[in-house]
Structure formats: structure tokens, C-alpha cells
Protein backbone atom coordinates (compact mmCIF):
# COMPACT_ATOMS: atom_id res chain seq x y z
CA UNK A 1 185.67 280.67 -85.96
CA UNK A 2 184.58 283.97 -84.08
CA UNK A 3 181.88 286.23 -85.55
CA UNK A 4 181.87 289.68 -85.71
CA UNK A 5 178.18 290.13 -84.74
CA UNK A 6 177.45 291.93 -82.12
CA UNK A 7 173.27 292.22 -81.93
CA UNK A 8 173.09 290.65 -78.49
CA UNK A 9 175.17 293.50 -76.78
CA UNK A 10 174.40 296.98 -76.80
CA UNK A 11 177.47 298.99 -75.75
CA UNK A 12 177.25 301.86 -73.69
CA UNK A 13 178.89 305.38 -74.36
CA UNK A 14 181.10 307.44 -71.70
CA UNK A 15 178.79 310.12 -72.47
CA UNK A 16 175.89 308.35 -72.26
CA UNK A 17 176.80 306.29 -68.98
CA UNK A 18 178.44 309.51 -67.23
CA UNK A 19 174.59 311.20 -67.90
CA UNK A 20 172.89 308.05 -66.47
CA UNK A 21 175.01 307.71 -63.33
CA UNK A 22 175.02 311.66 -62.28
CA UNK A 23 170.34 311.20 -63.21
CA UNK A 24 170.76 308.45 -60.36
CA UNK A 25 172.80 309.72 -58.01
CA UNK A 26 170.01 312.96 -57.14
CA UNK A 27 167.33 310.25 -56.94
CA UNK A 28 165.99 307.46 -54.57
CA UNK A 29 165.83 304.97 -56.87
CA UNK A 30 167.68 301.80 -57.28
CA UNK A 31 170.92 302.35 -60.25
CA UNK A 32 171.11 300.35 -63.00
CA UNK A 33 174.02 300.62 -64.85
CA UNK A 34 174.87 299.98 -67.25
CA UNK A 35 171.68 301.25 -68.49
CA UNK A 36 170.21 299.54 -71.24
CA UNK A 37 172.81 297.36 -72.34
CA UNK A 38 175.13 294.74 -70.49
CA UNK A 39 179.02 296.17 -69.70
CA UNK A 40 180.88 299.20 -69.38
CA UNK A 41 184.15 300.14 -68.59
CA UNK A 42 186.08 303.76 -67.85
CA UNK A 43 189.01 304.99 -65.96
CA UNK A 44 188.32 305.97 -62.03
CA UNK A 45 189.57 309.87 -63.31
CA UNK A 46 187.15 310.15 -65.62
CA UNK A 47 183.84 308.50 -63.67
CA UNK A 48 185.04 309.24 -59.66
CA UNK A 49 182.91 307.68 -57.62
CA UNK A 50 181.09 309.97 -54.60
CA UNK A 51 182.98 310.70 -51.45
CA UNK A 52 179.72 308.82 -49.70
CA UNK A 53 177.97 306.28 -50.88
CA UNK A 54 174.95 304.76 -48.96
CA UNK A 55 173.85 301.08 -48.31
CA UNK A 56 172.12 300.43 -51.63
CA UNK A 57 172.27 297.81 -54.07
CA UNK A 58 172.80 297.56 -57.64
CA UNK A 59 171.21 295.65 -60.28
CA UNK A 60 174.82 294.66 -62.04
CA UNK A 61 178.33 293.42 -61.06
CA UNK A 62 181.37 295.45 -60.75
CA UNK A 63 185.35 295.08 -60.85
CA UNK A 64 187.11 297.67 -59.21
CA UNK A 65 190.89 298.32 -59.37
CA UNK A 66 192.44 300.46 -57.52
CA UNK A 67 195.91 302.51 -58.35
CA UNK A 68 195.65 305.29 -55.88
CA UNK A 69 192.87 306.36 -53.25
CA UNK A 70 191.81 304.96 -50.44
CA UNK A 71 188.54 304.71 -48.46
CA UNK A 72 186.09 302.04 -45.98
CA UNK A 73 183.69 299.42 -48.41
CA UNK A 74 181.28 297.71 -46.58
CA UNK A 75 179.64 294.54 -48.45
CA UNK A 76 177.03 292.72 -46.57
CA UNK A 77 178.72 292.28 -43.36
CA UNK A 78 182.28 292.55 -44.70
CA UNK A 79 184.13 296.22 -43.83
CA UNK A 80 187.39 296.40 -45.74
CA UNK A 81 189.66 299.62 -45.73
CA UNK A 82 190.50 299.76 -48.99
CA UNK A 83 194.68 301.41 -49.16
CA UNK A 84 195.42 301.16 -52.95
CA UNK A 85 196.42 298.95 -54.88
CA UNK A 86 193.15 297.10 -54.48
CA UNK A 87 190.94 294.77 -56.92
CA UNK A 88 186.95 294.11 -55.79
CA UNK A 89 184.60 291.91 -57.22
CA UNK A 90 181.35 293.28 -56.34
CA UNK A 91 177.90 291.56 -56.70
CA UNK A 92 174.47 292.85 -56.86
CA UNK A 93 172.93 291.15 -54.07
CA UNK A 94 174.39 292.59 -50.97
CA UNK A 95 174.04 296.05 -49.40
CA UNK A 96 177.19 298.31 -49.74
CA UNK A 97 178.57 301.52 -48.79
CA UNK A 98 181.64 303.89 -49.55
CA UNK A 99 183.40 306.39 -48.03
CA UNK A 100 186.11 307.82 -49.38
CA UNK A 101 189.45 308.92 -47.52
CA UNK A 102 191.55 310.26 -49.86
CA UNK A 103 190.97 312.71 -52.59
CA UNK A 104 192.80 310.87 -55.17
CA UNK A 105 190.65 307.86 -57.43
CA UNK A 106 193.17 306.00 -59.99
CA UNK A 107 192.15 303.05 -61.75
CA UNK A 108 189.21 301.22 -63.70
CA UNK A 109 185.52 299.90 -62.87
CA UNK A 110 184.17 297.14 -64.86
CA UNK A 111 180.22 296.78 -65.17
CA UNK A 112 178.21 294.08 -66.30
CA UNK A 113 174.96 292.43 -66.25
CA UNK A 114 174.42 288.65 -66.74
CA UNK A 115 173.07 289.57 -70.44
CA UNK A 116 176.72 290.07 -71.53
CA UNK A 117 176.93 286.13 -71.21
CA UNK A 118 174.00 285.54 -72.85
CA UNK A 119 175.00 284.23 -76.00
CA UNK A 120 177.45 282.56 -74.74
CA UNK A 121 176.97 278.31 -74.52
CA UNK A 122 177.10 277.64 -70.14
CA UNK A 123 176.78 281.61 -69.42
CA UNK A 124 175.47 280.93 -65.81
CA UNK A 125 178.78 278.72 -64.93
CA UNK A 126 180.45 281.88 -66.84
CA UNK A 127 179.23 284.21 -64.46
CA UNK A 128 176.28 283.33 -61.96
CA UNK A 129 178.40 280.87 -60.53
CA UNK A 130 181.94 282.93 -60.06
CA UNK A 131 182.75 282.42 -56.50
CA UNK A 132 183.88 285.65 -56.08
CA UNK A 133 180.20 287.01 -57.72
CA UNK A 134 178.68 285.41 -54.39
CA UNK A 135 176.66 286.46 -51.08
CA UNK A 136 179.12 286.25 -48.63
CA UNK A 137 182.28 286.11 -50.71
CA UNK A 138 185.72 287.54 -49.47
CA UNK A 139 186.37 289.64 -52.49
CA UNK A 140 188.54 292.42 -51.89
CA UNK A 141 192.56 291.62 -52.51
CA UNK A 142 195.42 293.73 -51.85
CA UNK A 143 197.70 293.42 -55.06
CA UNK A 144 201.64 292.91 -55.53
CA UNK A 145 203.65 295.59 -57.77
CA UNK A 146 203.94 292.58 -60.63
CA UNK A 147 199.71 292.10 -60.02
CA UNK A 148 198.79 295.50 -60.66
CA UNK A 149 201.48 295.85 -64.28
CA UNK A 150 199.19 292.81 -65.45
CA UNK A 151 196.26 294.02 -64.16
CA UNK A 152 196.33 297.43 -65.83
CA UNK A 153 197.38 296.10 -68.68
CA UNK A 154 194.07 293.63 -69.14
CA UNK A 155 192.40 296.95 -68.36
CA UNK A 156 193.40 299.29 -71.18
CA UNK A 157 193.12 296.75 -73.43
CA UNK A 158 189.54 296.53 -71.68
CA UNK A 159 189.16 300.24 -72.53
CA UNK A 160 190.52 300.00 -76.12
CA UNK A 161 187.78 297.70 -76.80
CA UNK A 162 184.87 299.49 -75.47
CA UNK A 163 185.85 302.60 -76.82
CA UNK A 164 186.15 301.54 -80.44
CA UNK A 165 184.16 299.73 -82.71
CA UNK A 166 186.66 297.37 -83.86
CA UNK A 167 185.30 294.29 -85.78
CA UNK A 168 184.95 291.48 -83.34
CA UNK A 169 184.35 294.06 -80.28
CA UNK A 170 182.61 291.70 -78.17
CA UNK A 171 184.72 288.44 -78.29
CA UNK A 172 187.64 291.02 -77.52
CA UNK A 173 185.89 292.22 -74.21
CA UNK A 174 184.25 288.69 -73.11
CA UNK A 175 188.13 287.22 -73.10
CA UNK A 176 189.58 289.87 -71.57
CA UNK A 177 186.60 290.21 -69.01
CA UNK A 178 187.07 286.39 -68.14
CA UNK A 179 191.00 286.91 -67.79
CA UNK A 180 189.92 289.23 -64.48
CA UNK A 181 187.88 286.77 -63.59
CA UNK A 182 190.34 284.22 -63.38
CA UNK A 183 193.07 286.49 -61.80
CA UNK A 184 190.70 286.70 -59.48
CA UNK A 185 190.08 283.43 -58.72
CA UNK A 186 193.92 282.84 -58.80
CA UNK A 187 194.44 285.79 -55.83
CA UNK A 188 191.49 284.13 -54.15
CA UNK A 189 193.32 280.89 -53.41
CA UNK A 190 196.67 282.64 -52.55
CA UNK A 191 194.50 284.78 -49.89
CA UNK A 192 191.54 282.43 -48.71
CA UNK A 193 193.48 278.78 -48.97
CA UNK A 194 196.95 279.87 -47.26
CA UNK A 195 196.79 276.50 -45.40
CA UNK A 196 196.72 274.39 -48.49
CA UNK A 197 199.69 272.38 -49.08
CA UNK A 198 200.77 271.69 -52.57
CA UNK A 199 202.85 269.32 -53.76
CA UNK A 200 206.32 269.79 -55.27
CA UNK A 201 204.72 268.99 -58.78
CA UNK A 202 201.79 271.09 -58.38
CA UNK A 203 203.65 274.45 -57.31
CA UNK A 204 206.32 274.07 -60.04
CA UNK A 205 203.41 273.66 -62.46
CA UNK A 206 202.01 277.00 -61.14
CA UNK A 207 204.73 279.04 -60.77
CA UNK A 208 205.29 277.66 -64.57
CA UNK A 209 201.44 278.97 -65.54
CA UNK A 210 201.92 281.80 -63.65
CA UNK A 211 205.46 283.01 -65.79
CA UNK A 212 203.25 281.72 -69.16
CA UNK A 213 200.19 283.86 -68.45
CA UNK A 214 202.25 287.02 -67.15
CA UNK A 215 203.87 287.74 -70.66
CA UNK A 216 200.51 288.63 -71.91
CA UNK A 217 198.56 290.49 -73.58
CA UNK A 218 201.42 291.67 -76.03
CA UNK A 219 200.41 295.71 -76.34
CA UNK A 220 203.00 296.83 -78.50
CA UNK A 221 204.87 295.73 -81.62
CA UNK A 222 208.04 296.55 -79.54
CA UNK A 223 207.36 293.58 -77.08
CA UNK A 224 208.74 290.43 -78.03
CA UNK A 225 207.96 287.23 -75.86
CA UNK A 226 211.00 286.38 -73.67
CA UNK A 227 209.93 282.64 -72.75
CA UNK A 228 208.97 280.46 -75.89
CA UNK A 229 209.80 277.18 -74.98
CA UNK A 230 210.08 274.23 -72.49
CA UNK A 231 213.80 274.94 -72.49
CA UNK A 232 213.62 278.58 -71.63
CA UNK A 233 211.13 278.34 -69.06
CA UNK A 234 213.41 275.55 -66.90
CA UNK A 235 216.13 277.76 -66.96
CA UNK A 236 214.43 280.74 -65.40
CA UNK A 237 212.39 278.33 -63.16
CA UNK A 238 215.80 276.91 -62.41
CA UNK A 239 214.93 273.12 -63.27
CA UNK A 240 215.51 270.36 -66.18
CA UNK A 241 213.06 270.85 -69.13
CA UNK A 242 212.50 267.50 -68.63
CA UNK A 243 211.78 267.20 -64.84
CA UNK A 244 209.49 270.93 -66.02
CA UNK A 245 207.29 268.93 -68.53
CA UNK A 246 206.84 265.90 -66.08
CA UNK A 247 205.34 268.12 -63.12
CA UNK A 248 203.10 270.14 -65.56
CA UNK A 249 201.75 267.06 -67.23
CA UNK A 250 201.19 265.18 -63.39
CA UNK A 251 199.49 268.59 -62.33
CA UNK A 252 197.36 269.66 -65.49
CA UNK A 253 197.33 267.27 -68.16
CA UNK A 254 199.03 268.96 -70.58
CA UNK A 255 202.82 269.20 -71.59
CA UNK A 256 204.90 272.98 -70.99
CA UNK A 257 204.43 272.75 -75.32
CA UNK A 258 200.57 272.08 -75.45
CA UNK A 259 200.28 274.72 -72.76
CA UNK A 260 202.99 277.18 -74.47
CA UNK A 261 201.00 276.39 -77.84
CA UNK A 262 197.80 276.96 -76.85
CA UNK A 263 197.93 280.37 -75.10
CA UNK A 264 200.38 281.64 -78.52
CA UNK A 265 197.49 280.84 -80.52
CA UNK A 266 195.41 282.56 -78.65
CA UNK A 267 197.43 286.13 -78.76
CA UNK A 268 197.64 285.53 -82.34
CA UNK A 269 193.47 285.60 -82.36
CA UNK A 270 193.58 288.51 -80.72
CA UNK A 271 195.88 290.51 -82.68
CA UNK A 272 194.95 289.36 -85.58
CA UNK A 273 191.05 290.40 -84.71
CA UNK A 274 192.38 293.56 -82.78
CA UNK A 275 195.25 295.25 -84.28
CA UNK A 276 196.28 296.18 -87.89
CA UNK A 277 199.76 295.47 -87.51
CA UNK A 278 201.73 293.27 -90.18
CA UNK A 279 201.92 289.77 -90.18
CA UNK A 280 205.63 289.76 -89.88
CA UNK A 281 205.09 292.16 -86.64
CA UNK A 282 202.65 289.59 -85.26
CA UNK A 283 204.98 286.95 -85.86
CA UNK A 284 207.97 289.23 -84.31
CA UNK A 285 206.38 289.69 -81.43
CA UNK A 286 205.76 286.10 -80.53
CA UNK A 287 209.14 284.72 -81.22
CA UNK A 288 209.04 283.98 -85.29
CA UNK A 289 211.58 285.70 -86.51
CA UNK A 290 210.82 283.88 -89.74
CA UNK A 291 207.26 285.01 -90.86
CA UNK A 292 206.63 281.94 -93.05
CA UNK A 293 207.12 279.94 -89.62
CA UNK A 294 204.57 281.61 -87.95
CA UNK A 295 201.88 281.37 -90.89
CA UNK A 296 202.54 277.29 -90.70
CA UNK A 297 202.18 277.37 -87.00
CA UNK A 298 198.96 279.33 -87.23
CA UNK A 299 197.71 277.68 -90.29
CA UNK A 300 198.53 273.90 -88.56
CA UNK A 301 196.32 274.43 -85.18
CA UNK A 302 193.60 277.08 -87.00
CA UNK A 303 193.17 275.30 -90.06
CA UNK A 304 193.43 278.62 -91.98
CA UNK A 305 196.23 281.13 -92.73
CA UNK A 306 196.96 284.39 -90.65
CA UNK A 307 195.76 286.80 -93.76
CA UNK A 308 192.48 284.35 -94.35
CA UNK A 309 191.62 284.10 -90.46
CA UNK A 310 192.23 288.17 -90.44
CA UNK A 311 189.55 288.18 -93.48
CA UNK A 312 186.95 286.63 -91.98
């Protein structure tokens, strides 16, 4: 069960990061940020970045999105003109520069240090071995309309997080960190493996994945989930639930339910950790209309009821 200590971070104010980064910017020194502790986030509006930025390193890893702005990155020997939208996955190794080209700076940076994954069991394969956290790596994607809604939505609940000192704070921000990660990983292939032939089973089972993943996180007690079952996912995928549930078990190992089941439980973790909202709006939101459904269904695969796991 997730704990709710949180004595190996040490989370860093806006306040407190804004005074670090404008101390280091009038000084030849080598930034570290975040500065004595492991991750921060903020909006682009709030922290904007200089117009120039000289080859430097830094001693932490950054994920920029871009909404608006535009400028020339340089990373090692990588130049990229950045034209918004944009997502970068910056390491600390490498020399980089900025110049900006555009007045305007939309969006969110990410920064963390390797002692955010700390206490977590296989950190270094968490982090030091991201392929997109490497010397030489092609980082920099150029994002679809549908990439950038799911994006910034990852990214205010990123915010939410850091801002608040919600029980539970830094399981929140590790999952929701690692959910970049992997869209990044995901845009990776689509960009650097163009070539790479799948086979009928395989893409079905991604585009399947892809439709799964894209209906979270749930922000709002509004949003109900529109795709809840083998059944409902065929029909927009425009296939037999059957023929569905073969491919994704050939491809993954899993059936379209254990894969449906698994990533449910996990938003009802996370809203049950990170919201105050009613069970029966929990429940509403992922397709129980019933609430006493939902507490079975949660109590079957947790081994403890909604209110109990809330408790804890």
C-alpha cells in the first residue's frame, strides 16, 4: 500500500526556486536547480526562461513543453528550432544553449535530480537509464493537437501536486513524472523508428493502448470514461471484441479486460489519494453508476474498500 512519507524528498517552493534561479543567472557558476532538494515544476509564464542562454550545463534533468514561443536549442551537437508545440527531454551531461525568437513562453518545465528516485526499488533503470535522458539522444518532438490536450493535462496535475501538500504528495508526482517519461518514449518510436514494420496484431494492440491511456487522468467529477470495455473499444476501433482481445493478448500478454482493469484501478489510487470527492463521484466518473459496484471492484483487486484504502 503507498505511504504518505515523504522524508526522502524535499520539495522546492516557487518562491524559493524563482530566488535561486535569478542568484544564478548574474553568476559564473554552474546552476543547480532544483536547489537542495530533487524536482520542481512551474508554468513557462511564471519562470520565463532568458532570451540567451549560453553553452553551460546543468547538474539536473529537465522536461520542457512548449504551448507557444519559439526559439534555436542546441544540445551537444544537436540544433533544433524549436516552433511550439514542442516537448524536450534534457539531460545534464551535454552543453546547451537558447535563444529565444519569439516573445511569447507558454507551457511547463519539469526538474529533477536522480535523488527523486532514490527510494524507489531499480531507480537507475527509472531514470539513469531513460533513453531519452542520454548523451547523444534525439529528444526534441514536435507534438499533435490530441498530444499536447494529454500532455497539459499530466502537467497541471504535475503542478497541483507540487503546489500542495496533499497526503501522499510524492507517489502523486513520481507517477505522473513517469507517465512523461513514457509519452516520451512512445513519441520516440513514432519519430526515430519510422521504418519499423508492425504487424497487423501489434498496431491494433497499440492503437487499442493508445485510446486506453488517452482517457486519463480524469480531472473533473464532470468527466465520465467513454470506453469501459472490450466491447466498446472494438466498436470505435472498428473490429470484433473478439478478434480485439486476440491481437492484444498475441502483442502484450494481457487481455483488453486485464489491461482495461488494471489502468481503472490505478485512477481510482489516485483519486482516492488526491481528491476529496465522494465515493459515488469516483465511481461516476469511471463508469459505476452503481456505487456498491465500484467498492466490490476496488475491494476485489486492492484487498481493501475505497473508504479504508482512502484512510490509510
Amino acid at each position: 500500500m503507498p505511504s504518505s512519507k515523504n522524508s526522502s524528498i524535499t520539495f522546492r517552493t516557487f518562491n524559493e526556486f524563482n530566488d535561486d534561479l535569478l542568484l544564478y543567472t548574474h553568476k559564473e557558476v554552474t546552476p543547480k536547480a532544483p536547489l537542495n532538494g530533487s524536482f520542481t515544476v512551474h508554468e513557462r509564464s511564471d519562470c520565463p526562461c532568458m532570451d540567451e542562454v549560453r553553452a553551460s550545463r546543468r547538474d539536473y534533468y529537465k522536461i520542457s513543453f512548449f504551448t507557444k514561443g519559439s526559439g534555436i536549442f542546441t544540445l551537444g551537437d544537436n540544433r533544433y528550432e524549436i516552433d511550439s508545440p514542442t516537448l524536450l527531454f534534457i539531460n545534464p551531461y551535454e552543453l546547451k544553449t537558447w535563444h529565444a525568437t519569439s516573445d511569447e513562453q507558454e507551457g511547463y518545465n519539469c526538474l529533477f535530480t536522480d535523488l527523486l528516485f532514490e527510494s524507489q526499488p531499480n531507480h537507475q533503470e527509472n531514470l539513469l537509464q531513460h533513453p531519452l535522458l542520454q548523451l547523444g539522444a534525439k529528444a526534441v518532438f514536435t507534438l499533435t493537437n490530441e498530444q499536447v490536450d494529454y500532455l497539459q493535462s499530466i502537467f497541471r496535475q504535475l503542478v497541483k501536486e507540487y503546489r500542495e501538500n496533499a497526503a501522499f504528495k510524492q507517489e502523486a508526482i513520481l507517477i505522473y513524472l513517469k507517465l512523461l517519461m513514457l509519452e516520451g518514449k512512445r513519441l520516440s518510436a513514432q519519430v526515430n523508428e519510422p521504418k519499423r514494420q508492425l504487424t497487423a496484431a501489434q498496431a491494433l494492440a497499440h492503437r487499442f493502448t493508445d485510446k486506453l491511456e488517452k482517457q486519463f487522468p480524469i480531472e473533473f467529477t464532470h468527466n465520465q470514461l467513454a470506453l469501459k470495455t472490450a466491447k466498446e473499444f472494438a466498436q470505435v476501433l472498428n473490429t470484433h471484441p473478439n478478434h480485439l482481445n486476440a491481437c492484444v493478448k498475441q502483442a502484450t500478454g494481457r487481455t483488453v479486460s486485464e489491461h482495461i482493469r488494471q489502468r481503472m484501478l490505478l485512477e481510482a489510487r489516485l483519486l482516492l489519494m488526491h481528491t476529496d470527492w465522494q465515493i459515488a463521484e469516483i465511481a461516476w466518473c469511471l463508469g459505476f453508476e452503481d456505487p456498491g459496484n465500484f467498492t466490490h471492484f476496488f475491494k476485489n483487486h486492492s484487498g481493501v474498500s475505497p473508504h479504508l484504502y482512502r484512510a490509510q
